[in-house]
Structures are given as structure tokens and as C-alpha cells.
C-alpha atoms as a PDB file:
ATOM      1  CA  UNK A   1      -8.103 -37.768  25.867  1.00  0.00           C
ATOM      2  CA  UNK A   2      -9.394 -36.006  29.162  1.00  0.00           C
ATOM      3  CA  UNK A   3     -13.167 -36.624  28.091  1.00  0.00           C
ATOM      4  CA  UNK A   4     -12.490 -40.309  27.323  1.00  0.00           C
ATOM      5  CA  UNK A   5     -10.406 -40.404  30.990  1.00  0.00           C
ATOM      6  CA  UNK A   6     -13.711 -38.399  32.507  1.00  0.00           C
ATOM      7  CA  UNK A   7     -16.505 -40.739  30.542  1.00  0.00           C
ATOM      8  CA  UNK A   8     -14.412 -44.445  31.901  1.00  0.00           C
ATOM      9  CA  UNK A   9     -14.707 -42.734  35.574  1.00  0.00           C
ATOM     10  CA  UNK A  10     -18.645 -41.814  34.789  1.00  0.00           C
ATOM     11  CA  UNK A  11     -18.750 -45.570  33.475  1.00  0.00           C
ATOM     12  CA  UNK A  12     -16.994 -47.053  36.422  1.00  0.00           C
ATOM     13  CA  UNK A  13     -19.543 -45.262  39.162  1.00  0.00           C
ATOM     14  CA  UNK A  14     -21.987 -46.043  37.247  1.00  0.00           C
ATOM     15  CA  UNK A  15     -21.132 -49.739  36.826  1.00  0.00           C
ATOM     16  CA  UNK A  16     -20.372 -50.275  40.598  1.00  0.00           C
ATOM     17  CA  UNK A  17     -23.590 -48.169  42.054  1.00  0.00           C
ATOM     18  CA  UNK A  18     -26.404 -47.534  39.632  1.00  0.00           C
ATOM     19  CA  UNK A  19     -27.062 -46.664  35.872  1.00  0.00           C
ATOM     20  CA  UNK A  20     -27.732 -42.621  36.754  1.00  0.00           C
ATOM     21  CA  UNK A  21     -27.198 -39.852  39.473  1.00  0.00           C
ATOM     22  CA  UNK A  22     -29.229 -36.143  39.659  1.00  0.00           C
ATOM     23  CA  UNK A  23     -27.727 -34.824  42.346  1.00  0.00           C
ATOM     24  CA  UNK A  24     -23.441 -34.025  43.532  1.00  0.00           C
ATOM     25  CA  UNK A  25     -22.306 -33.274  46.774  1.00  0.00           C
ATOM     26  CA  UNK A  26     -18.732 -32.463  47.551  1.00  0.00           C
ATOM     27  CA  UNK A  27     -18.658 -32.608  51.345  1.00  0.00           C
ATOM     28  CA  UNK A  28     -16.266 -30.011  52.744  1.00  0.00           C
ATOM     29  CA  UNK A  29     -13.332 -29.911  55.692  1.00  0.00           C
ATOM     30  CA  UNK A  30     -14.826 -32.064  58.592  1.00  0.00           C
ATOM     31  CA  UNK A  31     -18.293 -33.050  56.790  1.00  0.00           C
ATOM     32  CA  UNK A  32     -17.338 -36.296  55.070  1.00  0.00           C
ATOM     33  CA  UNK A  33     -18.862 -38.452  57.348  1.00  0.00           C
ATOM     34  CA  UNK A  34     -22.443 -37.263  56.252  1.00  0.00           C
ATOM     35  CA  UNK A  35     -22.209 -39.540  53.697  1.00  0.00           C
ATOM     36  CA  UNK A  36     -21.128 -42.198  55.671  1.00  0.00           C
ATOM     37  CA  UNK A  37     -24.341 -42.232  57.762  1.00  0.00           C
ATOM     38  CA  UNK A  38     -26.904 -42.040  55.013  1.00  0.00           C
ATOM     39  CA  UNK A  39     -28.883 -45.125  54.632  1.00  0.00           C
ATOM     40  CA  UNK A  40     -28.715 -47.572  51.857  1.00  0.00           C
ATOM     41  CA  UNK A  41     -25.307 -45.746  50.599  1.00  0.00           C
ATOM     42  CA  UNK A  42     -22.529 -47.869  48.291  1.00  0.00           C
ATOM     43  CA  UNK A  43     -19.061 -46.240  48.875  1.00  0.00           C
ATOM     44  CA  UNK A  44     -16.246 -46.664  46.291  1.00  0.00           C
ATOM     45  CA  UNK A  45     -13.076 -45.900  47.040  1.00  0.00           C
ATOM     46  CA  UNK A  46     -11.578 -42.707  45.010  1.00  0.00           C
ATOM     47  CA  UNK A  47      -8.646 -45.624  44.240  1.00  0.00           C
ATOM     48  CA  UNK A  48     -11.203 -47.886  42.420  1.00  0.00           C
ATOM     49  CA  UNK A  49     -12.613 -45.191  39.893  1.00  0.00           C
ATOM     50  CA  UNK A  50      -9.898 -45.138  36.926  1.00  0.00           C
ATOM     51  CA  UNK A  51      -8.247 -41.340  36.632  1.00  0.00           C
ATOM     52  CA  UNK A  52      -9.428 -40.405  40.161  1.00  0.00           C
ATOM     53  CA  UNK A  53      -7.230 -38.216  42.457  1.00  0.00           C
ATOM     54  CA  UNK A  54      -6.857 -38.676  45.643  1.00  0.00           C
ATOM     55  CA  UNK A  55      -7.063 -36.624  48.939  1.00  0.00           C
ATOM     56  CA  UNK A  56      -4.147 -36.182  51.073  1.00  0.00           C
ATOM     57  CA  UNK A  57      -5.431 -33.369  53.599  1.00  0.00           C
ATOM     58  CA  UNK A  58      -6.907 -34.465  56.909  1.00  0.00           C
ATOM     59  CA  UNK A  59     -10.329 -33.815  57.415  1.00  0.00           C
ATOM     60  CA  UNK A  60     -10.926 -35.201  53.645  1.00  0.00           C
ATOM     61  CA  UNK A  61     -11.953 -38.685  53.255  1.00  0.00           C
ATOM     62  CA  UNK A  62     -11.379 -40.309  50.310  1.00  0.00           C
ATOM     63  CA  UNK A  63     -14.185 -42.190  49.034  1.00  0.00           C
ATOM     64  CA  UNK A  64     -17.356 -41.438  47.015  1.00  0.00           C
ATOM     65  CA  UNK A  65     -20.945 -42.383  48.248  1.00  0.00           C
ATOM     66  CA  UNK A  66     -23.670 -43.365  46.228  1.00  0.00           C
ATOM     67  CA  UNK A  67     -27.072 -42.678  47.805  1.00  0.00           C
ATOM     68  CA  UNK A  68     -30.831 -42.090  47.680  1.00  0.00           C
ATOM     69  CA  UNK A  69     -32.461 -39.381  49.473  1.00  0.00           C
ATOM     70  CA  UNK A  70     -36.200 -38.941  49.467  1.00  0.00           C
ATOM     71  CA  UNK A  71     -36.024 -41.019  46.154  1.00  0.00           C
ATOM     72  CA  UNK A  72     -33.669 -38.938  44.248  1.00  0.00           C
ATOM     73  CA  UNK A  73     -30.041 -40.554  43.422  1.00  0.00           C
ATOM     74  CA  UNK A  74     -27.443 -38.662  45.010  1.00  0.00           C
ATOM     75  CA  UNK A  75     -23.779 -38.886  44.538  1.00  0.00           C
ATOM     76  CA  UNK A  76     -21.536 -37.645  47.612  1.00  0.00           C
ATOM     77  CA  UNK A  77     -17.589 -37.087  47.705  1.00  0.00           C
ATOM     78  CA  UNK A  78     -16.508 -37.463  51.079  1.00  0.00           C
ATOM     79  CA  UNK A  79     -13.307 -35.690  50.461  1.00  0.00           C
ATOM     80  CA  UNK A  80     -11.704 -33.143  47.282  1.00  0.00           C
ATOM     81  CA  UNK A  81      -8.254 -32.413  46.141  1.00  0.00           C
ATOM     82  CA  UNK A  82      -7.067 -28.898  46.062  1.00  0.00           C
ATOM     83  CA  UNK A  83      -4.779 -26.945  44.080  1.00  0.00           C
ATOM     84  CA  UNK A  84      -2.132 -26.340  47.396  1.00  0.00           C
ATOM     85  CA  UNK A  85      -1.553 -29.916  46.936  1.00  0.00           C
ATOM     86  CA  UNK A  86       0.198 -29.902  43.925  1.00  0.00           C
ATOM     87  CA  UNK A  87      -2.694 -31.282  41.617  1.00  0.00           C
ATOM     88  CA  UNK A  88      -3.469 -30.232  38.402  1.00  0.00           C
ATOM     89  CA  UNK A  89      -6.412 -27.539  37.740  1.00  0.00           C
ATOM     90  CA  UNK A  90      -7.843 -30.810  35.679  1.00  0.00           C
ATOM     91  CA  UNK A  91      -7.712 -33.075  38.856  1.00  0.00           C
ATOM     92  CA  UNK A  92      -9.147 -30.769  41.179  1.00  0.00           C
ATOM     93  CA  UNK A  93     -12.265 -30.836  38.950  1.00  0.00           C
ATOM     94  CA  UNK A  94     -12.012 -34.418  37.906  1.00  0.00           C
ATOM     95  CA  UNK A  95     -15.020 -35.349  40.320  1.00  0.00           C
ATOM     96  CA  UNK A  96     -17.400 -32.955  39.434  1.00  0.00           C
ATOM     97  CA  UNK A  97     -16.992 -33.363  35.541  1.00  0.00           C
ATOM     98  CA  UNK A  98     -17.187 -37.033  36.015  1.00  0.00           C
ATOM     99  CA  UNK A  99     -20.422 -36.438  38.231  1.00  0.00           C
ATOM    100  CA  UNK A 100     -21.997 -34.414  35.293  1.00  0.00           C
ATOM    101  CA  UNK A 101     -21.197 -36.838  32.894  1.00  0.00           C
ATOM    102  CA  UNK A 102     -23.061 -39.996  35.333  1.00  0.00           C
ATOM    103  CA  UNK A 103     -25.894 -37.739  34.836  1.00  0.00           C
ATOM    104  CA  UNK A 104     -26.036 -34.987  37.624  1.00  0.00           C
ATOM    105  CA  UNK A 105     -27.222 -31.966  36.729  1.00  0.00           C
ATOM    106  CA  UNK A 106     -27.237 -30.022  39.995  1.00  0.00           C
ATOM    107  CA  UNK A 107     -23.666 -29.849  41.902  1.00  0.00           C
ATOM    108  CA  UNK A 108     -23.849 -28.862  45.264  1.00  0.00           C
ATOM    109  CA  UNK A 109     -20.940 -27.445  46.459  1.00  0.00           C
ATOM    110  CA  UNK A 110     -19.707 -27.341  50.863  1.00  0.00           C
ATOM    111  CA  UNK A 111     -16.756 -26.147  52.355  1.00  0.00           C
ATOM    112  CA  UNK A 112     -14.955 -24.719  55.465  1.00  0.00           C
ATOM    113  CA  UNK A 113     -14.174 -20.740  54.937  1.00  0.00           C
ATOM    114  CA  UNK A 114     -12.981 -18.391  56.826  1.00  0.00           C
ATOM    115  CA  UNK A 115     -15.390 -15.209  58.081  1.00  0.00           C
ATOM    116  CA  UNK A 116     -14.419 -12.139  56.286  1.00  0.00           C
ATOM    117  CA  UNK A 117     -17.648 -10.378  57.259  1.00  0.00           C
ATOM    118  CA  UNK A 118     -17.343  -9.728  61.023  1.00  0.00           C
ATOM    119  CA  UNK A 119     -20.950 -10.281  60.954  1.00  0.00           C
ATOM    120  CA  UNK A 120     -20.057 -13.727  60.588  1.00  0.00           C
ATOM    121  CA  UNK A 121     -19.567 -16.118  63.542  1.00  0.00           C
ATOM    122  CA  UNK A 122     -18.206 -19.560  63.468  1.00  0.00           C
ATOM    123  CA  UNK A 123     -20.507 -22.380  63.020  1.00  0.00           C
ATOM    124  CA  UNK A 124     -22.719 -20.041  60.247  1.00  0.00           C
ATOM    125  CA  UNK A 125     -24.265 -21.623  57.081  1.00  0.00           C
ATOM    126  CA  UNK A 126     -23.401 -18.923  53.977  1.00  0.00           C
ATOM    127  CA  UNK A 127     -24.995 -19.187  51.303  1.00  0.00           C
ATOM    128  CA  UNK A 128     -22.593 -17.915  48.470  1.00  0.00           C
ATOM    129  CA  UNK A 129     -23.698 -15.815  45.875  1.00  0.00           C
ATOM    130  CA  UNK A 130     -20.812 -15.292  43.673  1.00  0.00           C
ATOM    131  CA  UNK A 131     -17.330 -15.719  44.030  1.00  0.00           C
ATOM    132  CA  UNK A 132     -13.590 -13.912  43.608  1.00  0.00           C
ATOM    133  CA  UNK A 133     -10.978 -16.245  42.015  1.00  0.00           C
ATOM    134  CA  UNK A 134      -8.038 -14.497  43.396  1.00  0.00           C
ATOM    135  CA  UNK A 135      -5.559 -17.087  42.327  1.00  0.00           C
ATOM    136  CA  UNK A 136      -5.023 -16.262  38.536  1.00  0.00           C
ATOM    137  CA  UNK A 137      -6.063 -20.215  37.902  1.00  0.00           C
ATOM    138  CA  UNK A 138      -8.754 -21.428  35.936  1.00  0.00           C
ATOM    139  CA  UNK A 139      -9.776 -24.991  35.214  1.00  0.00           C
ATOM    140  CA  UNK A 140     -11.041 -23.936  31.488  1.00  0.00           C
ATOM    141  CA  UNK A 141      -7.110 -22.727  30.443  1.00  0.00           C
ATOM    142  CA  UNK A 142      -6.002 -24.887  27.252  1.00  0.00           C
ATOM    143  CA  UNK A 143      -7.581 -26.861  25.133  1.00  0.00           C
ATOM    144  CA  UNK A 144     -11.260 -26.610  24.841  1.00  0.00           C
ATOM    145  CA  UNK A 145     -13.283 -29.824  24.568  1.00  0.00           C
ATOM    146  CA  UNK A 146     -17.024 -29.176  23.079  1.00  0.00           C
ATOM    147  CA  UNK A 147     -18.342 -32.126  24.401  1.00  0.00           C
ATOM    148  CA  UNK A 148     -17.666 -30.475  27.905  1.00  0.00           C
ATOM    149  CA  UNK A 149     -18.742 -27.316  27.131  1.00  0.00           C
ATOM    150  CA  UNK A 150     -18.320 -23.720  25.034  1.00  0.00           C
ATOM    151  CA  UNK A 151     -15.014 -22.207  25.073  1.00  0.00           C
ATOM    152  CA  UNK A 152     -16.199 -19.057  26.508  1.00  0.00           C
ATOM    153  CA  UNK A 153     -18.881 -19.966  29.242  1.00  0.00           C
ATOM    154  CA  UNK A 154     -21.152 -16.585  30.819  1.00  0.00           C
ATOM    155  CA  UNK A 155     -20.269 -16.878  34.724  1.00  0.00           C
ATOM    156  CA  UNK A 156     -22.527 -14.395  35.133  1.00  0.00           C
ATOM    157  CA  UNK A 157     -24.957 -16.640  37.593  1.00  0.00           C
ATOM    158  CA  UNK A 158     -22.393 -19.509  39.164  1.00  0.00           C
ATOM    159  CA  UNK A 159     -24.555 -19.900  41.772  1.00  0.00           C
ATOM    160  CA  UNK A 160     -28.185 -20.727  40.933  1.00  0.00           C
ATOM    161  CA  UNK A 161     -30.922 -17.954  41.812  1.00  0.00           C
ATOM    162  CA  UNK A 162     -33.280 -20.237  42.038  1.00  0.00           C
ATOM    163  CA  UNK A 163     -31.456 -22.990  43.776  1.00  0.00           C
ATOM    164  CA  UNK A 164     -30.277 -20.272  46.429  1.00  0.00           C
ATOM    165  CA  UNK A 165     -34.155 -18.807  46.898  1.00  0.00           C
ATOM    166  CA  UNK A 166     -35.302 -22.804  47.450  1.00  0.00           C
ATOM    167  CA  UNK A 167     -32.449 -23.393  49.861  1.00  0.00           C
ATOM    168  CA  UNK A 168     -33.482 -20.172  51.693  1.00  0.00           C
ATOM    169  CA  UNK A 169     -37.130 -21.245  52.201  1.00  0.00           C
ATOM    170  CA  UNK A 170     -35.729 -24.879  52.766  1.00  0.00           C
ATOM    171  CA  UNK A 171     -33.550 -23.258  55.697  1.00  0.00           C
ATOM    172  CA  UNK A 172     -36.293 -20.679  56.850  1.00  0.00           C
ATOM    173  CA  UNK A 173     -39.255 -23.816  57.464  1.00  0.00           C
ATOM    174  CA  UNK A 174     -36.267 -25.845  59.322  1.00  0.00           C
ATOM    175  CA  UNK A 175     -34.942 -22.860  62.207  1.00  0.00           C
ATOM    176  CA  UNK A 176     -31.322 -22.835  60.602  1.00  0.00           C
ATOM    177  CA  UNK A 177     -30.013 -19.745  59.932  1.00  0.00           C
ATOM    178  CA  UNK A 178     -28.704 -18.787  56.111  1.00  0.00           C
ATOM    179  CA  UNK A 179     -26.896 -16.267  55.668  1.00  0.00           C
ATOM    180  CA  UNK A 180     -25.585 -15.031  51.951  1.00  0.00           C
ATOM    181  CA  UNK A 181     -22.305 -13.422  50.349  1.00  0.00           C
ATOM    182  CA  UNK A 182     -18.853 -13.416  47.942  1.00  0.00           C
ATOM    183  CA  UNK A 183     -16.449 -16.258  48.520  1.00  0.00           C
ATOM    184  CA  UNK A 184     -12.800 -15.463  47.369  1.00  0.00           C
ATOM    185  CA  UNK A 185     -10.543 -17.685  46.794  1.00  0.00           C
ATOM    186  CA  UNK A 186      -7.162 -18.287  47.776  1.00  0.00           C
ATOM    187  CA  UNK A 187      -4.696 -21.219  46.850  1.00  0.00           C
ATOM    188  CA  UNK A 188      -3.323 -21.931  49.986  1.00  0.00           C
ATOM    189  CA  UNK A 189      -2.119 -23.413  51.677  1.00  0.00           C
ATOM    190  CA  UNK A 190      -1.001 -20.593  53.985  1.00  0.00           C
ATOM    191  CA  UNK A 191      -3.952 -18.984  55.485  1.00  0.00           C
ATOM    192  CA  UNK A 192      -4.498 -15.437  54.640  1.00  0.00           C
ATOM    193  CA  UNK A 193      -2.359 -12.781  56.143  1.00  0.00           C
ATOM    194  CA  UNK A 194      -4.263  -9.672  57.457  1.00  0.00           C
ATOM    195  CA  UNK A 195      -3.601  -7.473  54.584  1.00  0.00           C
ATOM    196  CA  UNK A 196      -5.219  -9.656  52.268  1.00  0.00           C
ATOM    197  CA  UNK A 197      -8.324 -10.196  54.347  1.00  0.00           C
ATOM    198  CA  UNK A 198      -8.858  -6.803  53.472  1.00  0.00           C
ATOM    199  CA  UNK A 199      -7.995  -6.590  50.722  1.00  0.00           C
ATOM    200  CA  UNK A 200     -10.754  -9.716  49.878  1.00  0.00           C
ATOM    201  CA  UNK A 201     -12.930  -7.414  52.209  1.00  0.00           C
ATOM    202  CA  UNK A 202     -12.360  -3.969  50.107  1.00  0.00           C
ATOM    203  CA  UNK A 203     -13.063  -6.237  46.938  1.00  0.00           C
ATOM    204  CA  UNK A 204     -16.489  -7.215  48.759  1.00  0.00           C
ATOM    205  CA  UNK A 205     -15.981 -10.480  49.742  1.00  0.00           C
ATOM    206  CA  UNK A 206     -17.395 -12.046  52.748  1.00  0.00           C
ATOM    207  CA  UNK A 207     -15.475 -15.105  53.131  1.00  0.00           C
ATOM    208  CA  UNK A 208     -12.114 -16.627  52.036  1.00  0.00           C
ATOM    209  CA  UNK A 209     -11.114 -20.230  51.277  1.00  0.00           C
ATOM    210  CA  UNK A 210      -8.573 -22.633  49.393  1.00  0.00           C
ATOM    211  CA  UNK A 211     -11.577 -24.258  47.393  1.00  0.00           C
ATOM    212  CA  UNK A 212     -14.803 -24.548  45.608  1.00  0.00           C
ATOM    213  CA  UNK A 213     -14.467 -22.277  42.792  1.00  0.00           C
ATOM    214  CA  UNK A 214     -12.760 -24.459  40.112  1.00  0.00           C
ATOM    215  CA  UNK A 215     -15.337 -27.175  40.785  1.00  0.00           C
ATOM    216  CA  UNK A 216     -18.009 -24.118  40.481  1.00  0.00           C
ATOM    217  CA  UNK A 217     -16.286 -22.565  36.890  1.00  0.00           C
ATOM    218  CA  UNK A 218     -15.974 -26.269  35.743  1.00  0.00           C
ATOM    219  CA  UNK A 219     -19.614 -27.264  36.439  1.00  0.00           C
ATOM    220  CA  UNK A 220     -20.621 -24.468  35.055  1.00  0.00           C
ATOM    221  CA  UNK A 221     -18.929 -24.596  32.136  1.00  0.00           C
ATOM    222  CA  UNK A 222     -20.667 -27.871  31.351  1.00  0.00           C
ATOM    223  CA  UNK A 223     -24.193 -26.486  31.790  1.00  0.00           C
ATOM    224  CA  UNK A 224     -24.560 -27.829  35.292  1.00  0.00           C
ATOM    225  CA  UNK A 225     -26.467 -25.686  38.386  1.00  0.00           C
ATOM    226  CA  UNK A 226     -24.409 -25.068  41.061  1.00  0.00           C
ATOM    227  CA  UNK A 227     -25.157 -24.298  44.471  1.00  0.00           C
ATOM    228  CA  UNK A 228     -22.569 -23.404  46.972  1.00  0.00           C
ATOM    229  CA  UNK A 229     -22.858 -23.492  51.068  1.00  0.00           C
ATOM    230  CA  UNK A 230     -19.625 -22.548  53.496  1.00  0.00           C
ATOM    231  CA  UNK A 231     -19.474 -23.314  56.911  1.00  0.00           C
ATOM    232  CA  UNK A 232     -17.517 -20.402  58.784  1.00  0.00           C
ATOM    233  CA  UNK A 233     -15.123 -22.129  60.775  1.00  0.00           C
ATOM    234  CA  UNK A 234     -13.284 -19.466  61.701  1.00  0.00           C
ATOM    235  CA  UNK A 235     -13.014 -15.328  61.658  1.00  0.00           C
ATOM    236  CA  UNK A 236     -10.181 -14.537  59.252  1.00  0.00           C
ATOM    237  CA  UNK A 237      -6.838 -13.062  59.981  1.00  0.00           C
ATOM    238  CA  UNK A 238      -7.117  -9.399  61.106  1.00  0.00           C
ATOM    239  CA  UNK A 239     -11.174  -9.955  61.975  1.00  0.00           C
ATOM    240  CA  UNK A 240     -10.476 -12.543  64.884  1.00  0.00           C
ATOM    241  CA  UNK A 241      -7.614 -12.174  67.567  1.00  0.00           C
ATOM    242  CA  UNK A 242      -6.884 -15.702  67.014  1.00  0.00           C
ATOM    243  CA  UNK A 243      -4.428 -17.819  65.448  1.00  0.00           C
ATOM    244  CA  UNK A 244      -6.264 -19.969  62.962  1.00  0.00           C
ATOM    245  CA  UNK A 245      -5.396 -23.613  62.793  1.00  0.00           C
ATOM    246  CA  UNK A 246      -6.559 -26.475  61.104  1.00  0.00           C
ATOM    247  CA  UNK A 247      -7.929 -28.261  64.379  1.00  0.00           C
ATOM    248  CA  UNK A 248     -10.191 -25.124  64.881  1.00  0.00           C
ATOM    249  CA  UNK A 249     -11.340 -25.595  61.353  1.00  0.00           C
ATOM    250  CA  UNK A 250     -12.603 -29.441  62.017  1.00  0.00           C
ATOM    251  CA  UNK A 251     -13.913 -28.480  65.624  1.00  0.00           C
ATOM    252  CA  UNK A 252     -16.436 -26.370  64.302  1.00  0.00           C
ATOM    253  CA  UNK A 253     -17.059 -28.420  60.875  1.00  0.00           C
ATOM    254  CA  UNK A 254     -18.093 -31.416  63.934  1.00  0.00           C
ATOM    255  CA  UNK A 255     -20.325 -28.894  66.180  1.00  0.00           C
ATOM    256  CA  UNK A 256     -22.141 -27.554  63.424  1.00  0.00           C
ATOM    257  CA  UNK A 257     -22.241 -31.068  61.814  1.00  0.00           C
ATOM    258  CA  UNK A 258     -25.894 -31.824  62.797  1.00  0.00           C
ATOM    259  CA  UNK A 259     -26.971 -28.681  62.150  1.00  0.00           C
ATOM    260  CA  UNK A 260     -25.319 -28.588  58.439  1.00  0.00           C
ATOM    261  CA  UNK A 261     -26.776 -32.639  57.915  1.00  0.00           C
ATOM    262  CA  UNK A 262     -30.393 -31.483  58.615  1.00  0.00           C
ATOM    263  CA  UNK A 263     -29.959 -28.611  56.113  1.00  0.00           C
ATOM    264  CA  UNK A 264     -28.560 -31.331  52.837  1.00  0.00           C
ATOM    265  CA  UNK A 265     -30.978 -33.982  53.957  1.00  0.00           C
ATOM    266  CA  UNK A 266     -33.939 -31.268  52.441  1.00  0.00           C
ATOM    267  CA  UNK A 267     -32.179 -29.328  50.184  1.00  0.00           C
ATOM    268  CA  UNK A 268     -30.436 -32.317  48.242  1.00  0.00           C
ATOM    269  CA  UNK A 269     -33.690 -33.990  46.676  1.00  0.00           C
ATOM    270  CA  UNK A 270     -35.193 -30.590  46.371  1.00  0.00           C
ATOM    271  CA  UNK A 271     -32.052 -28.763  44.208  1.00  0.00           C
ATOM    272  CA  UNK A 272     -32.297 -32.090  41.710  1.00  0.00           C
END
């Protein structure tokens, strides 16, 4: 049932934009309008695609873009659901299967994270390298589908080594700044208390997050390349002396907006 539910969204975006994508973007906290501002884009509205969730944090549009960068077809979703919201661990990775199945075979994943390293600043590109699920969620528990993938997937690379070298040298000949490192993930929607910053940090993670990694195991799982970027929008609790908010979280996603565009406008033809 969920594979017939994913292939009638592939059908629909397919239907109202164009026969087949290479590329998915999920645009993080504050970057939605990226997609907005890309020429020759169709949007569709997360309503119109059958089975589609629907954001309800602000920050998170709700529509998907269909666009074509440097000649390579390029879905965007301005906007994700997350797990703090109540959805299922199959709706917060509806998108991204139903991306794979329209034909993309790279999924790039963007978010808003908190700095763990104190190294990091806000308004820093990460790269991420691997990842910590620290939720005890996974999007593969249940029922295993072949047509989506093996029951027992290797998450031994998530992230692309190859993808991550190209979007160094991609960042390197453009001026911008890349830095690497471990994203852990937290459901949310609390931020992290102090004690389990470092905790993340004693388990060597660099940043923290409510996001991401059940679109990464789910792409994954059905043989996609994944590539991950967070903005740090924020130190986390315990590395900062600050109280973190949401508002500082879309601040920074809009300073470091032009900065973060000029980065996907390269690396999203050159990861397909």
C-alpha cells in the first residue's frame, strides 16, 4: 500500500512538472525561498500531490519546486515535516521516497543545526559526514517493501565521499567556507539541554538538530546518494551563553541566505 501511495505522488509531480527529476533538495529552516527565486521553476502545492504531508512549523514553506539548473532537472521542497510534529516516521520521509521514485538519484539534504563544536560559529556551512540518530526512531521499522529497498541496508557511507570531496572543491573555487562533522539527532521539539550537548559532544558529534536523518536512512535505503549541508544557526546549549530561540534560528538562515544560494546553484547540477 505505501509504495502504491509513494508511486501516485511520483506520478502526480511528474504529471504537473515534467516526465523525470536527477536531483532533490529539501531546503532547511529559513531557506525555502531559494526555490522560489530560481528561474523557470513550477511550484505545486504539498496539498495537490496525493499522500503528501504538510508543514506546520514556521520557517517551512509548503510547496515543492520543480526546476532546471545548468540543464539538470531539479526538484526542491521548500519546507519538511518532522517527527516533533506528531507525523509518522513514514510521512517525514514521504518526500524523499517519492523524489527517488520521479527519478532522482542524488538527495541533497539542508538544515538549520545547532553548533556543538565551539569551533563552529553561526552562519557556517557543515558539511556532514555521518550522523547520530539519538532518538531510537527509524523510518525502515516494520514491514519491508523490496521494491524500496533491502531489509537490512549498510549505512556505512550515508553521506557520499565523493559527493562531499566535489562539494568541497565546488566550495573551495567559490571563497565559501566548508567545514565537515557528525550531526546528531534529536526529536525535538525542545532544544537540547546542556547535559545532552555533551553528551552529543562526548559521542563526537559536532552539531545537533530535530531533522535530516530519517530522510538520509530512507534515501539510502533505496540506493539513493545523499549529501547533507547544515547551516549553524546557533551555538548549542552549554557552548553559547545564549538562550536559543527560533527567531535566532531564521535570522541567521536569512544572513547566510546568499551565501548558502551561491553554494546549491554549483553543487546541485554537479552532485546529479
Amino acid at each position: 500500500m505505501l509504495y502504491e501511495q509513494l508511486q501516485a505522488a511520483a506520478d502526480a509531480i511528474a504529471e504537473a512538472t515534467r516526465p523525470r527529476h536527477d536531483v532533490a533538495a529539501v531546503l532547511g529552516s529559513g531557506l525555502s525561498s531559494y526555490a522560489a527565486a530560481l528561474p523557470t521553476t513550477k511550484e505545486i502545492s504539498y496539498s495537490d500531490i496525493p499522500g503528501f504531508p504538510i508543514t506546520r512549523v514556521e520557517g517551512h514553506a509548503g510547496s515543492l519546486y520543480s526546476a532546471e539548473i545548468a540543464n539538470v532537472p531539479v526538484l526542491l521542497f521548500a519546507g519538511r515535516v518532522h517527527t516533533y510534529e506528531g507525523w509518522e516516521m513514514a510521512d517525514v520521509v514521504f518526500g524523499v521516497r517519492a523524489a527517488i521514485l520521479a527519478g532522482c538519484r542524488t538527495v541533497v539534504l539542508t538544515n538549520a543545526a545547532g553548533g556543538v563544536n565551539p569551533d563552529y560559529k553561526p552562519g557556517d556551512l557543515v558539511l556532514i559526514r555521518d550522523h547520530i540518530n539519538l532518538t531510537g526512531r527509524n523510518p525502515l521499522v516494520g514491514p519491508n517493501d523490496p521494491r524500496l529497498g533491502t531489509r537490512f541496508p549498510d549505512m556505512s557511507a550515508v553521506y557520499d565521499p565523493t559527493l562531499r570531496a566535489r562539494a568541497q572543491a565546488i566550495a573551495a573555487d567559490l571563497g565559501t567556507e566548508l567545514n565537515e562533522g557528525v550531526y546528531a539527532w534529536f526529536i525535538g521539539p525542545s532544544y537540547e539541554t546542556p547535559a545532552e550537548v555533551q553528551m552529543a559532544s562526548l559521542l563526537g558529534a559536532d552539531l545537533v538538530g530535530m531533522s535530516t536523518v530519517p530522510e538520509a536512512i530512507a534515501a539510502r535505503h533505496m540506493g539513493a546518494s545523499v549529501v547533507g549541508i547544515s547551516l549553524v544557526t546557533n551555538h548549542a546549549a552549554g557552548v553559547g551563553d545564549k538562550p536559543l530561540s527560533h527567531d535566532e534560528v531564521t535570522e541567521t538562515a536569512a544572513q547566510a541566505r546568499e551565501r548558502f544560494s551561491n553554494l546549491l546553484d554549483v553543487l546541485l547540477p554537479r552532485v546529479a
